[in-house]
PDB file of N, CA and C in Angstrom:
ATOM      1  N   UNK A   1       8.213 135.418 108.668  1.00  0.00           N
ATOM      2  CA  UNK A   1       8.610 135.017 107.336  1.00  0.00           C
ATOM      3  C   UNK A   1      10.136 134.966 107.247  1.00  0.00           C
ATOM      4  N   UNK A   2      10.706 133.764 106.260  1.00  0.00           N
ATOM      5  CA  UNK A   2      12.178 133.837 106.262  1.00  0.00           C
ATOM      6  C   UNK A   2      12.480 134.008 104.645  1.00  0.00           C
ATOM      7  N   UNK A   3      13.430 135.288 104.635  1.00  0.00           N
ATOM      8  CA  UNK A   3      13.598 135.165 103.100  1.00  0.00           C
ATOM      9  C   UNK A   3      14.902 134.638 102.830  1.00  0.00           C
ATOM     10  N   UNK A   4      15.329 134.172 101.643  1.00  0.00           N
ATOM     11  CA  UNK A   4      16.496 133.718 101.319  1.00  0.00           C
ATOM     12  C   UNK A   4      16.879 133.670 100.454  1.00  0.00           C
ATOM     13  N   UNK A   5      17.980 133.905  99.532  1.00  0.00           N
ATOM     14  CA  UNK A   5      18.726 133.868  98.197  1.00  0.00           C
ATOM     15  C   UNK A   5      19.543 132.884  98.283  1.00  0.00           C
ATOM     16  N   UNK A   6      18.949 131.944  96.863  1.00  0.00           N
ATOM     17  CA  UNK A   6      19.953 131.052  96.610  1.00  0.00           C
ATOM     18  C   UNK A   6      20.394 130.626  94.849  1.00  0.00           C
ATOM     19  N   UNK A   7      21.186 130.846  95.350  1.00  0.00           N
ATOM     20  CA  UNK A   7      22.361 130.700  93.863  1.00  0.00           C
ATOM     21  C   UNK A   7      22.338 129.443  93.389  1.00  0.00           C
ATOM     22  N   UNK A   8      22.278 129.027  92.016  1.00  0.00           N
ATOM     23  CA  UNK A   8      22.214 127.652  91.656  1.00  0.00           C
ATOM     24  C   UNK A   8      22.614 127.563  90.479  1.00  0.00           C
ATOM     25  N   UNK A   9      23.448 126.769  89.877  1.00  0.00           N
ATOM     26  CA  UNK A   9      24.086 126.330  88.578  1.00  0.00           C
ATOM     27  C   UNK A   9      23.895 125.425  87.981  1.00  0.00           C
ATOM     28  N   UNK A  10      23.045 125.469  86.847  1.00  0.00           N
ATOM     29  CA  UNK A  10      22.879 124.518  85.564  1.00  0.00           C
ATOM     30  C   UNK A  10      23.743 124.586  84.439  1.00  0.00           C
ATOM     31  N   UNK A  11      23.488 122.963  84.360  1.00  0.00           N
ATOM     32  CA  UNK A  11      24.152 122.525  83.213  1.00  0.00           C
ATOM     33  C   UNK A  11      24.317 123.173  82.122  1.00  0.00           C
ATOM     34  N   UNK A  12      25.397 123.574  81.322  1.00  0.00           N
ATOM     35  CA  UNK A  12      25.897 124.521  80.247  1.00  0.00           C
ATOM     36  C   UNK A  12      25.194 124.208  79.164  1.00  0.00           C
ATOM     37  N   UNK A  13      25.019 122.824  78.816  1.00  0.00           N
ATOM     38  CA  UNK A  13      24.902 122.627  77.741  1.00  0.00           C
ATOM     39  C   UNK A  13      23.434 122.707  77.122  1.00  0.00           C
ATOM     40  N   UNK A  14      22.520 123.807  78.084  1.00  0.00           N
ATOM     41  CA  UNK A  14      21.007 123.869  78.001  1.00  0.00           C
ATOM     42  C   UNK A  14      20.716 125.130  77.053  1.00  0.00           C
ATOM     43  N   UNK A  15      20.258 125.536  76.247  1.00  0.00           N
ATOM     44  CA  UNK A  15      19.780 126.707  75.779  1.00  0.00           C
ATOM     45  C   UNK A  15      18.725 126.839  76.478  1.00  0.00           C
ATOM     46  N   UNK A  16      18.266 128.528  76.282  1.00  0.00           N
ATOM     47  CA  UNK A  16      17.615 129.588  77.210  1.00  0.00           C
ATOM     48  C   UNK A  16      15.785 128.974  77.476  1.00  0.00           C
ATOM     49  N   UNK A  17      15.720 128.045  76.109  1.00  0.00           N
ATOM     50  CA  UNK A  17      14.466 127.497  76.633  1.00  0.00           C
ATOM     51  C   UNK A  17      14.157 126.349  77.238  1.00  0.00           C
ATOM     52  N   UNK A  18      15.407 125.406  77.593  1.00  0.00           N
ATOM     53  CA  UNK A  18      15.198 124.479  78.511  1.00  0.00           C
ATOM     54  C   UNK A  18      15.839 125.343  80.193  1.00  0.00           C
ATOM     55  N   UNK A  19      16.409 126.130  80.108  1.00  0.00           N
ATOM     56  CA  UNK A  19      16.719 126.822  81.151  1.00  0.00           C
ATOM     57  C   UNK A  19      15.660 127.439  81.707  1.00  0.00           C
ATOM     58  N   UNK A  20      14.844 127.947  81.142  1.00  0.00           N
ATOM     59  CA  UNK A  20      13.658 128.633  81.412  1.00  0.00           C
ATOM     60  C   UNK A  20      12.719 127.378  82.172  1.00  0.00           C
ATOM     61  N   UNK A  21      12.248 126.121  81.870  1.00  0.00           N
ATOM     62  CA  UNK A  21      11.725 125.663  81.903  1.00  0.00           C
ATOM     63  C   UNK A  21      12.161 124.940  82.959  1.00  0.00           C
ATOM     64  N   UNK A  22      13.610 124.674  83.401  1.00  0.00           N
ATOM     65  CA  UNK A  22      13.830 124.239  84.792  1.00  0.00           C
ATOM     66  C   UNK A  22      13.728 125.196  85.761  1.00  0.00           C
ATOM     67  N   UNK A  23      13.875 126.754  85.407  1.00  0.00           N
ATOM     68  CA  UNK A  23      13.413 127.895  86.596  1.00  0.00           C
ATOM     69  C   UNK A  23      11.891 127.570  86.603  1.00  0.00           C
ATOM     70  N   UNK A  24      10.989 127.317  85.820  1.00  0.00           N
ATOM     71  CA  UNK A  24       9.828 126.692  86.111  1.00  0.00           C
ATOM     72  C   UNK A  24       9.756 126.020  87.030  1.00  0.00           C
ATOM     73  N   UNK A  25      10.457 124.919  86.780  1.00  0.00           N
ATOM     74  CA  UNK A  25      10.045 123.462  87.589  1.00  0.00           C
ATOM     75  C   UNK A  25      10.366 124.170  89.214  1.00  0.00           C
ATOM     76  N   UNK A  26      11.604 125.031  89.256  1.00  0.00           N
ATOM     77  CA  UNK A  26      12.079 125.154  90.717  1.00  0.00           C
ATOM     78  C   UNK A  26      10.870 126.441  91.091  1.00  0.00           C
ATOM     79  N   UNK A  27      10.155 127.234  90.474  1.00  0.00           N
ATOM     80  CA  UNK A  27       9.128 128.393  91.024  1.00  0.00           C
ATOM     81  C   UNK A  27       8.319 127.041  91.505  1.00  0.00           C
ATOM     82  N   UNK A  28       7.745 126.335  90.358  1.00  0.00           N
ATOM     83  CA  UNK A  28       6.380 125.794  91.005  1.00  0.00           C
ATOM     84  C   UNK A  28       6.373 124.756  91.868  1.00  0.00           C
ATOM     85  N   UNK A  29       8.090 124.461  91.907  1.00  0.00           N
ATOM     86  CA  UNK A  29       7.859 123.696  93.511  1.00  0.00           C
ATOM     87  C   UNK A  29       7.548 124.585  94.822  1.00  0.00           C
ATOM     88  N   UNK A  30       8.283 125.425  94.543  1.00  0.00           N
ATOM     89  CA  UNK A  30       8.612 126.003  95.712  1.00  0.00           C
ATOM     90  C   UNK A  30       6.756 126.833  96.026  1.00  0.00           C
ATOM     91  N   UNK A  31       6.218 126.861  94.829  1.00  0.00           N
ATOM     92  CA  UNK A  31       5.150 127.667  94.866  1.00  0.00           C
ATOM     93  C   UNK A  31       3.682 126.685  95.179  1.00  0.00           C
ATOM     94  N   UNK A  32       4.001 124.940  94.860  1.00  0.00           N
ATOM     95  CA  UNK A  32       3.531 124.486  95.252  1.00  0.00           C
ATOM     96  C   UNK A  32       3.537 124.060  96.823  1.00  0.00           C
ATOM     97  N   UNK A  33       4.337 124.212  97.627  1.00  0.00           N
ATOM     98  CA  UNK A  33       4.428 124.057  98.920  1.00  0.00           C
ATOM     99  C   UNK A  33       3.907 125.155  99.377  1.00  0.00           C
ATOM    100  N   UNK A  34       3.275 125.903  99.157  1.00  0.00           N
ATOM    101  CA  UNK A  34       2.724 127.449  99.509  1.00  0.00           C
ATOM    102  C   UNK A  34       3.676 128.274  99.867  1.00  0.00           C
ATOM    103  N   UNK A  35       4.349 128.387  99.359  1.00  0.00           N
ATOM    104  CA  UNK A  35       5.838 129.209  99.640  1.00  0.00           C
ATOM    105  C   UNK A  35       5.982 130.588  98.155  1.00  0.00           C
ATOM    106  N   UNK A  36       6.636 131.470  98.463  1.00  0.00           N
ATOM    107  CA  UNK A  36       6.448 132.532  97.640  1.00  0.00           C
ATOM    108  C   UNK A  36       7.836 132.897  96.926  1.00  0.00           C
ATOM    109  N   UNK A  37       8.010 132.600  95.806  1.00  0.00           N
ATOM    110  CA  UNK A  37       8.844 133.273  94.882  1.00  0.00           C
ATOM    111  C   UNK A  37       8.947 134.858  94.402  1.00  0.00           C
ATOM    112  N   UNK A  38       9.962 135.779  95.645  1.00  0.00           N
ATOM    113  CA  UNK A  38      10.207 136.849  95.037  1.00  0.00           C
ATOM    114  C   UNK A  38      10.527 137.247  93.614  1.00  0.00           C
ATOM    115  N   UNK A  39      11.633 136.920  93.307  1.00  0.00           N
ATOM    116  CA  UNK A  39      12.480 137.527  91.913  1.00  0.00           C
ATOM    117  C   UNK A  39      13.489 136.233  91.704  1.00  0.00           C
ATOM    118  N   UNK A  40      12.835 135.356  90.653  1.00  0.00           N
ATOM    119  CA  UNK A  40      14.031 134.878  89.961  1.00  0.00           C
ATOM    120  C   UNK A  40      14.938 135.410  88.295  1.00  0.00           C
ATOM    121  N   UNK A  41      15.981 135.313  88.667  1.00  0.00           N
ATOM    122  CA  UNK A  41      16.785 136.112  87.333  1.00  0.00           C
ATOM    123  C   UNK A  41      17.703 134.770  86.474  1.00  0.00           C
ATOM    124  N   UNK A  42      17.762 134.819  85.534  1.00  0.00           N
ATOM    125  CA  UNK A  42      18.812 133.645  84.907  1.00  0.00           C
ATOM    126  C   UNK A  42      19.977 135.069  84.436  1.00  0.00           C
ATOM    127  N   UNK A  43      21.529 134.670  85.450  1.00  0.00           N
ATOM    128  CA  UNK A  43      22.456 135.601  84.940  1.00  0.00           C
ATOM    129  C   UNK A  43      22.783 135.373  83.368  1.00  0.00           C
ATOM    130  N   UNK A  44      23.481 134.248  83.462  1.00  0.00           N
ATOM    131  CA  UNK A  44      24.112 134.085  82.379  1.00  0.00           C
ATOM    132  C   UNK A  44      25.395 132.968  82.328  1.00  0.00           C
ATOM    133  N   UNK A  45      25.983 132.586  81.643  1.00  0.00           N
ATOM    134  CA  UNK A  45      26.881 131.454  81.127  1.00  0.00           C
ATOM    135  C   UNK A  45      28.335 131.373  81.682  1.00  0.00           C
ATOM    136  N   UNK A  46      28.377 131.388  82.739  1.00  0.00           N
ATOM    137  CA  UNK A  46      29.840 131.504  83.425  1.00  0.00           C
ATOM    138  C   UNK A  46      30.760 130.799  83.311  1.00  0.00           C
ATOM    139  N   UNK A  47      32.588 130.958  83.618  1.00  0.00           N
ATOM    140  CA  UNK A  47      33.213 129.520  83.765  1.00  0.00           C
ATOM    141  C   UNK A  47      32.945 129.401  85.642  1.00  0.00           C
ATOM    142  N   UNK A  48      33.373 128.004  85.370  1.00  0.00           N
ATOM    143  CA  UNK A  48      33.542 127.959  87.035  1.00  0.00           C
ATOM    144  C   UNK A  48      34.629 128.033  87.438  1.00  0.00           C
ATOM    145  N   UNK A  49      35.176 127.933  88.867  1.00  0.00           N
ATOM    146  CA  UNK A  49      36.108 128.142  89.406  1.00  0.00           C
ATOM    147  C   UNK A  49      36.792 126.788  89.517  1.00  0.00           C
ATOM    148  N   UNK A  50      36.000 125.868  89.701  1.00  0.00           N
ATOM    149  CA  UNK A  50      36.681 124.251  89.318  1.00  0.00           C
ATOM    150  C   UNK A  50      35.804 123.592  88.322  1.00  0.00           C
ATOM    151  N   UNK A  51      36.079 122.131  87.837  1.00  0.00           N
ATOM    152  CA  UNK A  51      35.003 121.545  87.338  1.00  0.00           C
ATOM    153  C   UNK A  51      33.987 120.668  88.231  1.00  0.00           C
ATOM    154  N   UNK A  52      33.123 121.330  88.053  1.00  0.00           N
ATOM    155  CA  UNK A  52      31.776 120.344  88.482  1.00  0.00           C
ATOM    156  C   UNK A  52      31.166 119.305  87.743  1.00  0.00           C
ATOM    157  N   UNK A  53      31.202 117.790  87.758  1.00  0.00           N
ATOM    158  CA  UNK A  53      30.250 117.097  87.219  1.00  0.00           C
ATOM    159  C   UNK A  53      31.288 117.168  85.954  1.00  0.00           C
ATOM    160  N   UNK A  54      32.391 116.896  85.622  1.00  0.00           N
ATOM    161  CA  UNK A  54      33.356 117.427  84.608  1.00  0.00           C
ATOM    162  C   UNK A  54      33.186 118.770  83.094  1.00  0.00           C
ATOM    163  N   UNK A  55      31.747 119.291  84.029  1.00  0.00           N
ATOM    164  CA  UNK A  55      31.549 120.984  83.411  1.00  0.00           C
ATOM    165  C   UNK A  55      32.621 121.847  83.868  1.00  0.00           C
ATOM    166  N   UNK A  56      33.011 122.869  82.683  1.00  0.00           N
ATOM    167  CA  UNK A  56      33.833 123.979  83.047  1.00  0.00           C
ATOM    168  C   UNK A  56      33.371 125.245  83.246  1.00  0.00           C
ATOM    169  N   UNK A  57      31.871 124.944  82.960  1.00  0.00           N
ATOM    170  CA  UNK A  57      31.209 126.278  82.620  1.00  0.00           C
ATOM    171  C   UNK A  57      29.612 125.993  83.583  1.00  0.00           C
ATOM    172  N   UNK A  58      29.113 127.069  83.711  1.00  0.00           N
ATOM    173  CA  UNK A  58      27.487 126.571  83.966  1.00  0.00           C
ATOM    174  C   UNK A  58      26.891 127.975  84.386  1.00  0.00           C
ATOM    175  N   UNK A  59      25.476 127.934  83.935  1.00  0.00           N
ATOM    176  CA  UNK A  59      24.446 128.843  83.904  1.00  0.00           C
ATOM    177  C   UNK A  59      24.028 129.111  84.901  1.00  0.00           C
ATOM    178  N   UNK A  60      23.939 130.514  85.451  1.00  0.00           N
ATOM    179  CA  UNK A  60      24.056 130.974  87.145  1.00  0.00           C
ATOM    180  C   UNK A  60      22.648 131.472  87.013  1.00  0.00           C
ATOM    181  N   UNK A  61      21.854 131.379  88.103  1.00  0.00           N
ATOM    182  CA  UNK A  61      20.400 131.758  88.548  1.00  0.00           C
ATOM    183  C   UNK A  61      20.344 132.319  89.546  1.00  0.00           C
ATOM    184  N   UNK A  62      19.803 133.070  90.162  1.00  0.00           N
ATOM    185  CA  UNK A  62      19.514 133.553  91.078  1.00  0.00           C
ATOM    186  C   UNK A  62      17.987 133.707  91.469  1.00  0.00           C
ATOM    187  N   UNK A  63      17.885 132.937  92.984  1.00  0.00           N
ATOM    188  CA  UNK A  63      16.738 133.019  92.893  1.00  0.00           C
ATOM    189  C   UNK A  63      15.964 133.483  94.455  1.00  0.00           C
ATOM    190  N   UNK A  64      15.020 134.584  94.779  1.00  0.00           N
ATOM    191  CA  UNK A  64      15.177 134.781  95.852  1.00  0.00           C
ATOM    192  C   UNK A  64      13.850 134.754  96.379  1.00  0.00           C
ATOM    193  N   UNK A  65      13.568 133.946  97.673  1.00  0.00           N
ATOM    194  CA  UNK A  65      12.617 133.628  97.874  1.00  0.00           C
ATOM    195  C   UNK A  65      12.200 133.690  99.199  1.00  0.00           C
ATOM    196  N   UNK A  66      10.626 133.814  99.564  1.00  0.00           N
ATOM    197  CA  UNK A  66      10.119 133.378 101.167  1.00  0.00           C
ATOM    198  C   UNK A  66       9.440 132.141 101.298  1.00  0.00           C
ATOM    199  N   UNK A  67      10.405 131.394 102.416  1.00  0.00           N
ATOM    200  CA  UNK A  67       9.734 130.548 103.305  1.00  0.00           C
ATOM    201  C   UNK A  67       9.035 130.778 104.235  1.00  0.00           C
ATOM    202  N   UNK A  68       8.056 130.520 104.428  1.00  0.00           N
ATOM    203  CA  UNK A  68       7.111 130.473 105.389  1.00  0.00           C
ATOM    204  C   UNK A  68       7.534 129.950 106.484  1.00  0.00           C
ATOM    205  N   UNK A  69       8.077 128.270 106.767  1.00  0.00           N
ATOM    206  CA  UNK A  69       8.639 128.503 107.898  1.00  0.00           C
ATOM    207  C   UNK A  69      10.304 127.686 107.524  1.00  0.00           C
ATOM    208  N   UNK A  70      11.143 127.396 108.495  1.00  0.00           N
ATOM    209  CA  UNK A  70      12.574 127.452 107.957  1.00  0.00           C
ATOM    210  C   UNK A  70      12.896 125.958 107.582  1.00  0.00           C
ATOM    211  N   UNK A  71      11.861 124.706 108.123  1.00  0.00           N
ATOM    212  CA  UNK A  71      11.891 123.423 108.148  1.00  0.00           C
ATOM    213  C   UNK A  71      11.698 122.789 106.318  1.00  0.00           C
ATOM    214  N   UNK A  72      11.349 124.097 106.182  1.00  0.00           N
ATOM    215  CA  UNK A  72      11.449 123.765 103.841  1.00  0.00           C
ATOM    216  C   UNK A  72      12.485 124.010 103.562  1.00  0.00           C
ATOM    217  N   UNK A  73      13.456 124.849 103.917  1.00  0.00           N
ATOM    218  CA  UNK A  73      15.238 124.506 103.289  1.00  0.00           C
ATOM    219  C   UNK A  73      15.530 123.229 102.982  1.00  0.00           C
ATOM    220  N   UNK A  74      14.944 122.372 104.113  1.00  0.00           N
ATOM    221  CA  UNK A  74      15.898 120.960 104.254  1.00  0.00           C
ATOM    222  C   UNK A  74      15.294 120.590 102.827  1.00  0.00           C
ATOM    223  N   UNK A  75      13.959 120.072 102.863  1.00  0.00           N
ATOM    224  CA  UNK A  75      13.146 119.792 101.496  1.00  0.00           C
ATOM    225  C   UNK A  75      13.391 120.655 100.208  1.00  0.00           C
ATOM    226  N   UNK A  76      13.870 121.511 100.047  1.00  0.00           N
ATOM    227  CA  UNK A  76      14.278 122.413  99.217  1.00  0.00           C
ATOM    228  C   UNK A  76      15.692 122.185  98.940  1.00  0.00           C
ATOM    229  N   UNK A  77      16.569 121.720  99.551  1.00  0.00           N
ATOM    230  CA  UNK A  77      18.055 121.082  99.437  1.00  0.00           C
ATOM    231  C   UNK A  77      17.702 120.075  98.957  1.00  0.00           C
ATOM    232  N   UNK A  78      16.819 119.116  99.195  1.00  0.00           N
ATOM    233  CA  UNK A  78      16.989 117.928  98.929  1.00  0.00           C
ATOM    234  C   UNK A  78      16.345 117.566  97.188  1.00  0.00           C
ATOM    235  N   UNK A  79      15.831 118.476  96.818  1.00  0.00           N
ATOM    236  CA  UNK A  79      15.042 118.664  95.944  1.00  0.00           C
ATOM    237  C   UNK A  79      15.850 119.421  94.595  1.00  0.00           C
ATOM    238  N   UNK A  80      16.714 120.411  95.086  1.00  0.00           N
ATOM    239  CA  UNK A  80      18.013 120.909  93.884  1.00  0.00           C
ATOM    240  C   UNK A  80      18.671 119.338  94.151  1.00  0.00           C
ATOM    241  N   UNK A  81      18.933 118.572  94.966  1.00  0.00           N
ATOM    242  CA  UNK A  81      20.082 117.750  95.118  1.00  0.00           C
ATOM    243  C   UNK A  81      19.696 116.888  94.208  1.00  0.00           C
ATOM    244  N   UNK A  82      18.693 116.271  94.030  1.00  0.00           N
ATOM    245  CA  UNK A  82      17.669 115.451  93.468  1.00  0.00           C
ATOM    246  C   UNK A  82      17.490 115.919  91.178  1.00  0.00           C
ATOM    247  N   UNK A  83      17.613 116.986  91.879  1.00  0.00           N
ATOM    248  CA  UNK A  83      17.491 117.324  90.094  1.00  0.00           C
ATOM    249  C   UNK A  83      18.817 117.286  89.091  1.00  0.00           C
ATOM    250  N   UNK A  84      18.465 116.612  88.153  1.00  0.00           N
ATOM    251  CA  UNK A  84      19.316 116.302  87.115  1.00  0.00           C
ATOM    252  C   UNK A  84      20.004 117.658  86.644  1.00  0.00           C
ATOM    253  N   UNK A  85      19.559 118.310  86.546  1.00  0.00           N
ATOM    254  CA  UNK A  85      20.201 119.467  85.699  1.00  0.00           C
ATOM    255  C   UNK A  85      21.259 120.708  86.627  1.00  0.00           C
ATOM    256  N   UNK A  86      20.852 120.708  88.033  1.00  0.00           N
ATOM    257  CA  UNK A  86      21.492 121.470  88.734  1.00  0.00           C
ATOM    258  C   UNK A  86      22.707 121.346  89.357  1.00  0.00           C
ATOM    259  N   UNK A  87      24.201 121.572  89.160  1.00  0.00           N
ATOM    260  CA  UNK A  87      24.967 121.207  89.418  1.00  0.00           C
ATOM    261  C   UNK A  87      25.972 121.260  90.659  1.00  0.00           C
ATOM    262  N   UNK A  88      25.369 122.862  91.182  1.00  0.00           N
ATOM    263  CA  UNK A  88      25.782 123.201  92.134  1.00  0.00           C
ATOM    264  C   UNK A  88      24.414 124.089  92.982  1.00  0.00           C
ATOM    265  N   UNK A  89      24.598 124.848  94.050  1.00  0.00           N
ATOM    266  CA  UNK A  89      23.334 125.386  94.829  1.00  0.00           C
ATOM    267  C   UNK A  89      24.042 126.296  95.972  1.00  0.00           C
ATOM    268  N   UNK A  90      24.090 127.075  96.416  1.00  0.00           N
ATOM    269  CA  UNK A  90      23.909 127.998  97.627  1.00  0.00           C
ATOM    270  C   UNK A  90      22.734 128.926  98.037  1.00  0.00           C
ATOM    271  N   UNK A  91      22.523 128.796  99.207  1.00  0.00           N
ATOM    272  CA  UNK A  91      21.421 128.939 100.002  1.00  0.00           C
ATOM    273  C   UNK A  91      22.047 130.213 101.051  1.00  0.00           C
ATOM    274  N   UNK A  92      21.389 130.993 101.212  1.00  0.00           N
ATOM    275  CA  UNK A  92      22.077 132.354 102.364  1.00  0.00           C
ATOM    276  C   UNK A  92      20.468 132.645 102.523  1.00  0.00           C
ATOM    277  N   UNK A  93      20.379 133.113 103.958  1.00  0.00           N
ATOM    278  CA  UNK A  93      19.384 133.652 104.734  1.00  0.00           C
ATOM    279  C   UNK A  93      19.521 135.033 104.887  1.00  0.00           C
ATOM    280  N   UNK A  94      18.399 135.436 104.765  1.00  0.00           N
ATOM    281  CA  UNK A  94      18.642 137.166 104.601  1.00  0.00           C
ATOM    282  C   UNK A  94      18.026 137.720 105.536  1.00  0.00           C
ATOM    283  N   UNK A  95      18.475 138.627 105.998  1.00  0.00           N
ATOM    284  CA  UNK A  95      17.918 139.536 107.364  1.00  0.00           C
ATOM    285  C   UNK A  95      16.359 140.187 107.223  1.00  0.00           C
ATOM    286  N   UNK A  96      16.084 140.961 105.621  1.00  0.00           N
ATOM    287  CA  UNK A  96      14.875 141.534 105.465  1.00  0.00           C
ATOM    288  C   UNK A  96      14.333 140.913 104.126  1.00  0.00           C
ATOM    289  N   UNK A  97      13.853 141.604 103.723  1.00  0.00           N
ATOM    290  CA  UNK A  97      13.108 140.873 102.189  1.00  0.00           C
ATOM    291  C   UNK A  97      13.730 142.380 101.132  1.00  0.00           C
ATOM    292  N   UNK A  98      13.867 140.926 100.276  1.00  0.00           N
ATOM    293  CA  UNK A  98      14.784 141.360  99.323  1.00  0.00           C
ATOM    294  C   UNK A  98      13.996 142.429  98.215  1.00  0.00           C
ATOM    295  N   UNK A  99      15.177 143.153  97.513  1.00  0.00           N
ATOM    296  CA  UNK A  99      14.242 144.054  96.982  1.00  0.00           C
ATOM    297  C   UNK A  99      14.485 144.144  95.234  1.00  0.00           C
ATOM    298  N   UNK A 100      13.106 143.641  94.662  1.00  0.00           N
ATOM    299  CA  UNK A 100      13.914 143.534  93.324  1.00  0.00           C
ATOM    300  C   UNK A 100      14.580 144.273  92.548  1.00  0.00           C
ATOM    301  N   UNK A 101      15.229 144.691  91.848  1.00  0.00           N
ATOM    302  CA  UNK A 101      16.157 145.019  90.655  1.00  0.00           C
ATOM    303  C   UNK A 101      14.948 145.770  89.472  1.00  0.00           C
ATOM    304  N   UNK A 102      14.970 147.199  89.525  1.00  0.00           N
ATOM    305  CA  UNK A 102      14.397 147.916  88.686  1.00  0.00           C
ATOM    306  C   UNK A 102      15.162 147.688  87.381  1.00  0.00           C
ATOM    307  N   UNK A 103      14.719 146.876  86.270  1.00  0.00           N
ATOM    308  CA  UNK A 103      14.847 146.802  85.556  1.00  0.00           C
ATOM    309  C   UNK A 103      15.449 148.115  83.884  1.00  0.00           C
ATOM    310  N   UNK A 104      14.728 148.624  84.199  1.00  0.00           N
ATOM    311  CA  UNK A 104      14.471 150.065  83.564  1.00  0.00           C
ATOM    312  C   UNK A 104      15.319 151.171  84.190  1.00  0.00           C
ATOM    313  N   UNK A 105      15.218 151.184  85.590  1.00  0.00           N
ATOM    314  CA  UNK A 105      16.189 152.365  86.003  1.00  0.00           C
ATOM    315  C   UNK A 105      17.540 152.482  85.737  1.00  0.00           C
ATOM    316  N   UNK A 106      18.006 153.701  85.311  1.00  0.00           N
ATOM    317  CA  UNK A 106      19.377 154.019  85.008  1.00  0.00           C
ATOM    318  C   UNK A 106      20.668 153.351  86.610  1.00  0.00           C
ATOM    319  N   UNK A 107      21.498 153.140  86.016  1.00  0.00           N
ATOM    320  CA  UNK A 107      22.839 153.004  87.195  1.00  0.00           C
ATOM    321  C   UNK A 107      23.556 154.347  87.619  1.00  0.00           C
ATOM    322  N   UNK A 108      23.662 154.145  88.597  1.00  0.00           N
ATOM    323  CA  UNK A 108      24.687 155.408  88.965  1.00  0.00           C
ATOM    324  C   UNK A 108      25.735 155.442  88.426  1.00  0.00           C
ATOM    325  N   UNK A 109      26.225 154.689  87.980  1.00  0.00           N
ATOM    326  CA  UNK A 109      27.767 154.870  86.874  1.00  0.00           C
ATOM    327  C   UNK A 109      26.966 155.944  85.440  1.00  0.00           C
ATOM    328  N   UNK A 110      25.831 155.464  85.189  1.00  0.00           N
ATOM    329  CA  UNK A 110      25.268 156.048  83.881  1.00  0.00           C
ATOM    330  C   UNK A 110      24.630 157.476  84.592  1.00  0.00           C
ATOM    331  N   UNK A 111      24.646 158.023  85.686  1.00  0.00           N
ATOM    332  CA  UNK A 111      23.580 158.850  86.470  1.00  0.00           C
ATOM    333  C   UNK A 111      25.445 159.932  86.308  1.00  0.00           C
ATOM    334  N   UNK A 112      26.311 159.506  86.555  1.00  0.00           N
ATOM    335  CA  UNK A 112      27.310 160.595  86.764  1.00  0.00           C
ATOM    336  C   UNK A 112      27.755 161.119  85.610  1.00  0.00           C
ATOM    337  N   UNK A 113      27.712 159.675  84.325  1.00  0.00           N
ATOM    338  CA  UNK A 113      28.592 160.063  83.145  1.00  0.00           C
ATOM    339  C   UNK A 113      27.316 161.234  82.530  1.00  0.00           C
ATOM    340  N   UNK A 114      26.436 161.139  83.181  1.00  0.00           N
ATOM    341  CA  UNK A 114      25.874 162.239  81.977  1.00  0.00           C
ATOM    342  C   UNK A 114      25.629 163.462  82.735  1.00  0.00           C
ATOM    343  N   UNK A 115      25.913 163.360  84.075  1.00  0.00           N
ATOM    344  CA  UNK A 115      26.042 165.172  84.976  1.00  0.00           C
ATOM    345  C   UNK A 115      27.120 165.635  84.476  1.00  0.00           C
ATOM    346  N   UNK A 116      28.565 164.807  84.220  1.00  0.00           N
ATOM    347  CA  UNK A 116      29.892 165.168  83.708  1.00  0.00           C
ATOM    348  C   UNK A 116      30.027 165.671  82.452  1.00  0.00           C
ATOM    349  N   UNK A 117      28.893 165.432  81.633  1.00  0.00           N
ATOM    350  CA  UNK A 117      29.047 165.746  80.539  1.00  0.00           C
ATOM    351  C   UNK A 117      28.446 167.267  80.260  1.00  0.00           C
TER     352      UNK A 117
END
């Protein structure tokens, strides 16, 4: 199995329920090729570092996933490349499988301030 995290940026000008609904479209591709969607997260509303597509801003995703075998990247590139709404994309290959983000559990910044206290 190959897992991989890839970062992808939509268009700013989407509120949270058309955003939602293109992390749709990208699970059930990827879920239609028999391929498995670990943990996707929508960060939040960033600027960018240049303009893309003459956006200054755009909505960061994270999305981390297993391929089955490594010949679906290409089809999976070609497929963010292909979609209207996505402006930018990075793709990184990961050594093990990723581990999701306990939602609920405290941070260690919050785990010290209250031994200190």
């Amino acid at each position: 199995m190959n897992y991989y995290e890839i970062l992808y940026v939509v268009n700013p000008n989407h509120g949270k329920d058309k955003i939602s609904e293109i992390i749709g479209e990208v699970s059930s591709h990827i879920e239609s090729k028999k391929h498995a969607v670990v943990d996707h997260n929508f960060w939040e509303k960033k600027q960018l570092a240049y303009p893309v597509n003459k956006q200054k801003y755009g909505n960061y995703v994270l999305l981390n996933a297993e391929f089955k075998n490594s010949d679906f990247v290409n089809d999976f590139k070609m497929f963010l490349n292909l979609h209207a709404e996505v402006l930018k994309y990075m793709i990184i290959k990961l050594d093990g499988k990723p581990i999701a983000p306990a939602e609920d559990a405290p941070s260690e910044v919050e785990d010290k301030k209250e031994k200190e206290s």
